[in-house]
Protein backbone atom coordinates (compact mmCIF):
# COMPACT_ATOMS: atom_id res chain seq x y z
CA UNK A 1 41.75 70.24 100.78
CA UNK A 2 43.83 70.80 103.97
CA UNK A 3 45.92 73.87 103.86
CA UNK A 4 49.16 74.16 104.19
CA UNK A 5 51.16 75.78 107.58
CA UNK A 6 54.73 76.71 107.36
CA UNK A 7 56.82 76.67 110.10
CA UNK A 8 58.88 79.49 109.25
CA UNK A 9 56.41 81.94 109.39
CA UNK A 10 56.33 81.96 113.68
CA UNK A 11 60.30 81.04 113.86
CA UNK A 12 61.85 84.34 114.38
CA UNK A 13 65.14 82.49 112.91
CA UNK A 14 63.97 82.13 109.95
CA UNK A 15 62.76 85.71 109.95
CA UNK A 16 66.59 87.15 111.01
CA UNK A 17 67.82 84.98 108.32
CA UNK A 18 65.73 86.47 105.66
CA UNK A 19 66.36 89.76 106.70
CA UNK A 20 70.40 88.78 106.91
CA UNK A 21 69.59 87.58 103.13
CA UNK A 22 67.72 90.55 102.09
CA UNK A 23 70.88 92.91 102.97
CA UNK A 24 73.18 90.42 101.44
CA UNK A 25 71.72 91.01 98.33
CA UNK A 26 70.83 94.33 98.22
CA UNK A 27 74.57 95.20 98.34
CA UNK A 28 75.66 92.91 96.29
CA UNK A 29 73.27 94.80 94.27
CA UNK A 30 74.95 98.31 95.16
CA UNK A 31 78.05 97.15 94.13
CA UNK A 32 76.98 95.56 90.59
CA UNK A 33 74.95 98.90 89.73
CA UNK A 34 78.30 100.88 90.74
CA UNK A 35 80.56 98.56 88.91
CA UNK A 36 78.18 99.11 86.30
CA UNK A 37 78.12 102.81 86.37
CA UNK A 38 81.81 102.89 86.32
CA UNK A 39 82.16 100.83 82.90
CA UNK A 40 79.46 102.48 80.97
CA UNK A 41 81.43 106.10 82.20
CA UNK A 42 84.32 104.62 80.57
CA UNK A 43 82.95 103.56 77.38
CA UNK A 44 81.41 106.73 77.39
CA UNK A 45 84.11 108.80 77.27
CA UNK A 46 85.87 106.75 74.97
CA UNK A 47 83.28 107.09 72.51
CA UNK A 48 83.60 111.03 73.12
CA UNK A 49 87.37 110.84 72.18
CA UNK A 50 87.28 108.05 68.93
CA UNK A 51 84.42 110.41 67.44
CA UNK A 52 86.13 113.56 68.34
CA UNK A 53 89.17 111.73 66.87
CA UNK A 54 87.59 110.56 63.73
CA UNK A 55 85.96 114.09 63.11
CA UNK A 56 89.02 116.17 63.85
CA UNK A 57 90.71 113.47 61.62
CA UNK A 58 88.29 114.06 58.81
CA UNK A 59 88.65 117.71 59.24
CA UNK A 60 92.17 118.18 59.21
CA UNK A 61 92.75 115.84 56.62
């Protein structure tokens, strides 16, 4: 069974555009774990204030 060569391996093209690829993605990445971040802080302290609602609620009343 012959093995297989690939080309890209020795093209230093391909090499810059996997490298231009790997930096695309890893902030695209950063950004999607920060947008992320930023919605599950918001939930979060909305949560905090409905249960602090519903417990001063059920205190008070």
């Amino acid at each position: 069974m012959a093995k297989r060569t690939y080309s890209s391996l020795n093209d230093p093209q391909a090499d810059e555009k996997l490298q231009q690829f790997r930096q695309n993605l890893d902030k695209e990445i950063d950004h999607a774990i920060e947008g992320h971040e930023t919605k599950m802080v918001y939930i979060g302290f909305v949560t905090l204030f409905v249960f602090a609602t519903v417990i001063y609620s059920a205190w008070k009343f």
